[in-house]
N, C-alpha and C. Protein backbone atom coordinates (compact mmCIF):
# COMPACT_ATOMS: atom_id res chain seq x y z
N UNK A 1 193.35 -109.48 -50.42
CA UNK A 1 194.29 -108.47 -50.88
C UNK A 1 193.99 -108.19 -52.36
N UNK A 2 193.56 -106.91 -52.82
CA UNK A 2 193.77 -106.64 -53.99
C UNK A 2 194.93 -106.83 -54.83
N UNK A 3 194.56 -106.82 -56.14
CA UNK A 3 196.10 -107.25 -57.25
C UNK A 3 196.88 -106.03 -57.34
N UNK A 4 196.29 -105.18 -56.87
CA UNK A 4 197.19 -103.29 -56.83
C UNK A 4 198.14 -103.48 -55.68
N UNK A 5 197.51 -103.74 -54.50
CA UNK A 5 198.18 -104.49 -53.26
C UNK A 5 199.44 -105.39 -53.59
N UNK A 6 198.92 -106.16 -54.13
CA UNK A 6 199.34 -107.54 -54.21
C UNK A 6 200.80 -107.27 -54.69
N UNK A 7 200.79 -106.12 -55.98
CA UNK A 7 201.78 -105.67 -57.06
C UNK A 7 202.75 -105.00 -56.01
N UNK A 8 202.43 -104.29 -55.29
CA UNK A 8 203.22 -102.97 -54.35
C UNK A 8 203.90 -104.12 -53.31
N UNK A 9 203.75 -104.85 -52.75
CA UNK A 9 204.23 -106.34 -52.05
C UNK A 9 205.28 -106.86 -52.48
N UNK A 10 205.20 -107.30 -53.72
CA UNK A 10 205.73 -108.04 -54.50
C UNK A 10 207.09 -107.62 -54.84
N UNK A 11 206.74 -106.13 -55.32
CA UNK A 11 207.72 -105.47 -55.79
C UNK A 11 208.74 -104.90 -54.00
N UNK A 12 208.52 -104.57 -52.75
CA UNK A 12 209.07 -104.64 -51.78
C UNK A 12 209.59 -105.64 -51.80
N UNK A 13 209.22 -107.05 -51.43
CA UNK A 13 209.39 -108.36 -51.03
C UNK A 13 210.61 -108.62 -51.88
N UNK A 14 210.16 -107.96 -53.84
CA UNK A 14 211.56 -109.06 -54.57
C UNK A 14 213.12 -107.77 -54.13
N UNK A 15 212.66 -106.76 -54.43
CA UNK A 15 213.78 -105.73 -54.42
C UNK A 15 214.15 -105.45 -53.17
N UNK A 16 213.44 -105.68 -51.81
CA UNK A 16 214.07 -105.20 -50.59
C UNK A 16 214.62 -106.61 -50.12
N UNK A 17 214.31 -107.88 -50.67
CA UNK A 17 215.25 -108.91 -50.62
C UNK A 17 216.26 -108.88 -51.23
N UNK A 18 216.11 -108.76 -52.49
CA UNK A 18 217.25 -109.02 -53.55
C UNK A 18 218.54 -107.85 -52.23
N UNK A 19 218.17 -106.25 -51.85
CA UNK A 19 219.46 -105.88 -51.47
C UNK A 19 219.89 -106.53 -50.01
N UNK A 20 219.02 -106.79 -49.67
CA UNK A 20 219.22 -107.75 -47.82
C UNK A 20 219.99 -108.66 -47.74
N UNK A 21 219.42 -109.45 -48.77
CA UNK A 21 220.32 -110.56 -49.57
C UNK A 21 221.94 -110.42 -49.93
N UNK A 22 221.94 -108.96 -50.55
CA UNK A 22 223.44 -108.93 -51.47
C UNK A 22 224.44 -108.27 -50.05
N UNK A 23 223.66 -107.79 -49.12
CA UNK A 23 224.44 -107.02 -48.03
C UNK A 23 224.69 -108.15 -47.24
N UNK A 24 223.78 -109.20 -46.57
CA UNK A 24 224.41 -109.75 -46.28
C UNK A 24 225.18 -110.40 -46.61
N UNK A 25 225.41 -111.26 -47.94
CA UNK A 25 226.14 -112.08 -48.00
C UNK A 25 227.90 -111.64 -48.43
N UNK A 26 227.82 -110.26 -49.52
CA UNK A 26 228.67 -109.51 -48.90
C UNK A 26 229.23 -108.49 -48.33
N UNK A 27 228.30 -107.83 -47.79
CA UNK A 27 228.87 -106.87 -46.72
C UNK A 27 229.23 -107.07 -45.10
N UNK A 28 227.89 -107.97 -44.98
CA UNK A 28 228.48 -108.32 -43.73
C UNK A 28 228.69 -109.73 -43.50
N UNK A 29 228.81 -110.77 -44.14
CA UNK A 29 229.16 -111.89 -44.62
C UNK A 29 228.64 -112.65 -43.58
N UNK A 30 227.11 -112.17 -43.64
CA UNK A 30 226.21 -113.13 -42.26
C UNK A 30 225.49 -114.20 -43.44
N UNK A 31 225.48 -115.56 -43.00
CA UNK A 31 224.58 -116.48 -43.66
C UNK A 31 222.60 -116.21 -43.26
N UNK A 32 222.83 -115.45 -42.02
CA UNK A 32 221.53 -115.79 -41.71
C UNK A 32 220.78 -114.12 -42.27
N UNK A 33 221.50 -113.06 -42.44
CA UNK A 33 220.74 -111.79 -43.20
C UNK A 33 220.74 -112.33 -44.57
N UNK A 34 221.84 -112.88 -45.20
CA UNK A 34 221.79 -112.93 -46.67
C UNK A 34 220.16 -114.35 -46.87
N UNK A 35 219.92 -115.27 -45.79
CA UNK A 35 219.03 -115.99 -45.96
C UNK A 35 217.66 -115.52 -45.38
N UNK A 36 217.61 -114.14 -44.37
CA UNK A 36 216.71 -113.88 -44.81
C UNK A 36 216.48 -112.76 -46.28
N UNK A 37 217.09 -112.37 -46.95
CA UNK A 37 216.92 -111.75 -48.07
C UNK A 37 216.26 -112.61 -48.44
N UNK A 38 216.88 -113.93 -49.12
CA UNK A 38 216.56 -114.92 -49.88
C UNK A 38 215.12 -115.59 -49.58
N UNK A 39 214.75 -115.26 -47.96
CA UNK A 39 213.70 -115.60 -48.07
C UNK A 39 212.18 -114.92 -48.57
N UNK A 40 212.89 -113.31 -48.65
CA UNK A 40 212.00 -111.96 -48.82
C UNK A 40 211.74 -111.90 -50.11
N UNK A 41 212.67 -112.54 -51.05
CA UNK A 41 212.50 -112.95 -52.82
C UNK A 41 211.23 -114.24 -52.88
N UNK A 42 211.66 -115.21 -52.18
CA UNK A 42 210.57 -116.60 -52.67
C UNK A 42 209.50 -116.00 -51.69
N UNK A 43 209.42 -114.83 -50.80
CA UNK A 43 208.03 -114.68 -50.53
C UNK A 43 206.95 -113.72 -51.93
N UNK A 44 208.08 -112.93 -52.32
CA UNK A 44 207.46 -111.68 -53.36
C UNK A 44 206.92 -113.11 -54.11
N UNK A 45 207.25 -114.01 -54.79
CA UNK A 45 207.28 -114.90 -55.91
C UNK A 45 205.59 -115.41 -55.32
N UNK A 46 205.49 -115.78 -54.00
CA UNK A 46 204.47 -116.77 -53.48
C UNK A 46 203.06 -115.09 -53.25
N UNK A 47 203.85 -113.82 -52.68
CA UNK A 47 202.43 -113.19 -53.25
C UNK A 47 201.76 -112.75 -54.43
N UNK A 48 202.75 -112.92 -55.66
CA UNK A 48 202.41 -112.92 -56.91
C UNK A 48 201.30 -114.01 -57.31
N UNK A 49 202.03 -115.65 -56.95
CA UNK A 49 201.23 -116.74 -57.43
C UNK A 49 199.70 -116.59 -56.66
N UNK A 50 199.80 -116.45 -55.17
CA UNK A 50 198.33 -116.32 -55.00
C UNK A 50 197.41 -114.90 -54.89
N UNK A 51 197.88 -113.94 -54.56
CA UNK A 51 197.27 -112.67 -54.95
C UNK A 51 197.61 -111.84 -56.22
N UNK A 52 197.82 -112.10 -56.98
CA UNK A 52 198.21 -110.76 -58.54
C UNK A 52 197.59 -111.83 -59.41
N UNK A 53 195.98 -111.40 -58.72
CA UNK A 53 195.25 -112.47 -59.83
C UNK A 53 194.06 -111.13 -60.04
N UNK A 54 192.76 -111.60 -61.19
CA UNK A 54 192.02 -110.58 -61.87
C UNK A 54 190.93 -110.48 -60.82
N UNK A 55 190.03 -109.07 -60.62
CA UNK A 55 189.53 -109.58 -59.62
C UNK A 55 187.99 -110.08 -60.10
N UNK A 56 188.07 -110.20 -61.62
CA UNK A 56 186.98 -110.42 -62.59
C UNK A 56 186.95 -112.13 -62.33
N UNK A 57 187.60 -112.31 -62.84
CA UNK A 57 187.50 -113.75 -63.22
C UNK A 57 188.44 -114.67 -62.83
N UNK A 58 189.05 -114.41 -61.62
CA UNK A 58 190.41 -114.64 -60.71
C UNK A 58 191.61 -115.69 -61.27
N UNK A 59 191.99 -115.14 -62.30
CA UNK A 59 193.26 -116.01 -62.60
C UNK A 59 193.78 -115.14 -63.15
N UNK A 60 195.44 -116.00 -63.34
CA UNK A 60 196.46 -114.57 -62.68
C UNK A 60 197.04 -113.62 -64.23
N UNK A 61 197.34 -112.88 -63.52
CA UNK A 61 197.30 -111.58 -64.61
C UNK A 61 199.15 -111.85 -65.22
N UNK A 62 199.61 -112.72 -64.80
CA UNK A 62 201.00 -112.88 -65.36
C UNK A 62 201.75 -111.95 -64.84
N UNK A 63 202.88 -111.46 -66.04
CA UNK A 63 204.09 -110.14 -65.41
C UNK A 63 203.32 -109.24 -66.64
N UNK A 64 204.37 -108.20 -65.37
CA UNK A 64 204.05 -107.02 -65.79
C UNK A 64 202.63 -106.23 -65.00
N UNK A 65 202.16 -105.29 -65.79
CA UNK A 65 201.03 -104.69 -64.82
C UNK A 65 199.53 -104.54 -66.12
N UNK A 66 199.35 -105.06 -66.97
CA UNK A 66 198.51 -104.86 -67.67
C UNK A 66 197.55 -104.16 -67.76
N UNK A 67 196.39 -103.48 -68.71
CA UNK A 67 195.80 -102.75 -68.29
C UNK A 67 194.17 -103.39 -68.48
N UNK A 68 194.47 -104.33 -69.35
CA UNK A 68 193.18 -105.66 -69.48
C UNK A 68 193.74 -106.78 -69.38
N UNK A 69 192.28 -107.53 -68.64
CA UNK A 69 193.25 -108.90 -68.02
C UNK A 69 193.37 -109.97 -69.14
N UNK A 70 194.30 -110.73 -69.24
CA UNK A 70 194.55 -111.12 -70.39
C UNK A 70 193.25 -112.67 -70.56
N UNK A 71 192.72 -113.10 -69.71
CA UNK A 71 192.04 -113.99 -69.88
C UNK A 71 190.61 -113.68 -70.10
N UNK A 72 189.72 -112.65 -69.50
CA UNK A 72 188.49 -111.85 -69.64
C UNK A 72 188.71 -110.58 -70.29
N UNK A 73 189.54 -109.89 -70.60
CA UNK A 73 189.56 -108.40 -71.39
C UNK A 73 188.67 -107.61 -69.79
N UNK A 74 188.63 -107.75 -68.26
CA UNK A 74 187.96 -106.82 -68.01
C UNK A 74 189.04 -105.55 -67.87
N UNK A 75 188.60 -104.52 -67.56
CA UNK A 75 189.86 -103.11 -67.36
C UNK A 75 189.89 -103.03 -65.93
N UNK A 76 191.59 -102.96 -66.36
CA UNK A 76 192.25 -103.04 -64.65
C UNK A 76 193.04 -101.72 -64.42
N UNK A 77 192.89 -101.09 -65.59
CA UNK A 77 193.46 -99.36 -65.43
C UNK A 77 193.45 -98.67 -64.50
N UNK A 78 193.71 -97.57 -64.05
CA UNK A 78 193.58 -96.74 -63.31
C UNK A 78 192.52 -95.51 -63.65
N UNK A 79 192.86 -95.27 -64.66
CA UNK A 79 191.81 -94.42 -65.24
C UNK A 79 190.93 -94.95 -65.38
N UNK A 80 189.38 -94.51 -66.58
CA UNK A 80 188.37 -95.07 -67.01
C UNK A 80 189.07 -95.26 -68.35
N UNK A 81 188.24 -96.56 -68.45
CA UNK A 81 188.60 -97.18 -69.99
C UNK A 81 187.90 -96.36 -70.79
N UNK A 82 188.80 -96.17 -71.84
CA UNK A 82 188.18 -95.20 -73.13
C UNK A 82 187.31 -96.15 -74.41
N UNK A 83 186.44 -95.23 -74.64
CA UNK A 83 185.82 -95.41 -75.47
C UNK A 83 186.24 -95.79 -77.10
N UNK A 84 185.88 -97.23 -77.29
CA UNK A 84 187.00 -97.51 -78.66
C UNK A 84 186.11 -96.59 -80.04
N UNK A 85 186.89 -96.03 -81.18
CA UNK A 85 186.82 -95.41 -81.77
C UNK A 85 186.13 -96.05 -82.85
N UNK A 86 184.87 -95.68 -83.21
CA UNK A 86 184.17 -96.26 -84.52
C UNK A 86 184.86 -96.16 -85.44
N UNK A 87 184.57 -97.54 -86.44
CA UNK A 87 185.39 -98.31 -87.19
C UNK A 87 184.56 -97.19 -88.48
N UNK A 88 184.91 -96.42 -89.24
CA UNK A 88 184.65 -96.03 -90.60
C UNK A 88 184.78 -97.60 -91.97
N UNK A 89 183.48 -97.75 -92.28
CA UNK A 89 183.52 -98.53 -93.44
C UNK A 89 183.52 -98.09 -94.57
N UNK A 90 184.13 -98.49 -95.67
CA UNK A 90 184.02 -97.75 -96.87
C UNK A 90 183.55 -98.64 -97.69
N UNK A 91 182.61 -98.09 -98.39
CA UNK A 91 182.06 -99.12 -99.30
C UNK A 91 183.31 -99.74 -100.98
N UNK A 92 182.92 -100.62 -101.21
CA UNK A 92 183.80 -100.94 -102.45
C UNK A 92 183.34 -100.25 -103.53
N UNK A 93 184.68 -100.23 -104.13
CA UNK A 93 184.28 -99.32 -105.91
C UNK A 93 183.32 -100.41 -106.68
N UNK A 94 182.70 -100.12 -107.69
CA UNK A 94 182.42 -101.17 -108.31
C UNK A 94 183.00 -100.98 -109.86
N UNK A 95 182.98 -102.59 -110.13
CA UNK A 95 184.67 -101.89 -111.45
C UNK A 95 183.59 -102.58 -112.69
């Protein structure tokens, strides 16, 4: 599974638990919908830990959605990575 994948999962799994969760426990005051919510949260958590990793250098990209991976700098953008802007040096006065 890709980490793009992995992200779109994650984010179902924590938020379509978290409301499964809150309906059951109070809307329809079932133990077993509100526990599967609860179980649809510690799954988002478990596809984060093993898939929302780099696919450079495979360790995990943390929170959030970054756009370089924080352990290799490779680009995980969507776009193409831009071209960094030459550094202008200026020479010193001499006093």
């Amino acid at each position: 599974m890709s980490y793009k994948a992995a992200r779109k999962w994650q984010d179902i799994f924590l938020f379509g638990g978290g409301i499964v969760a809150t309906i059951g426990a109070w809307g329809l005051k079932s133990d077993f919908v509100a526990l599967a919510g609860l179980f649809m949260v510690l799954l988002s958590v478990l596809v984060w830990w093993l898939y929302y990793r780099c696919p450079q250098c495979h360790e995990s990209l943390g929170r959030g959605n970054p756009k370089h991976c924080p352990h290799c700098g490779a680009w995980l953008g969507d776009e193409p990575e831009p071209e960094e802007k030459k550094k202008v040096q200026h020479k010193k006065k001499k006093r």
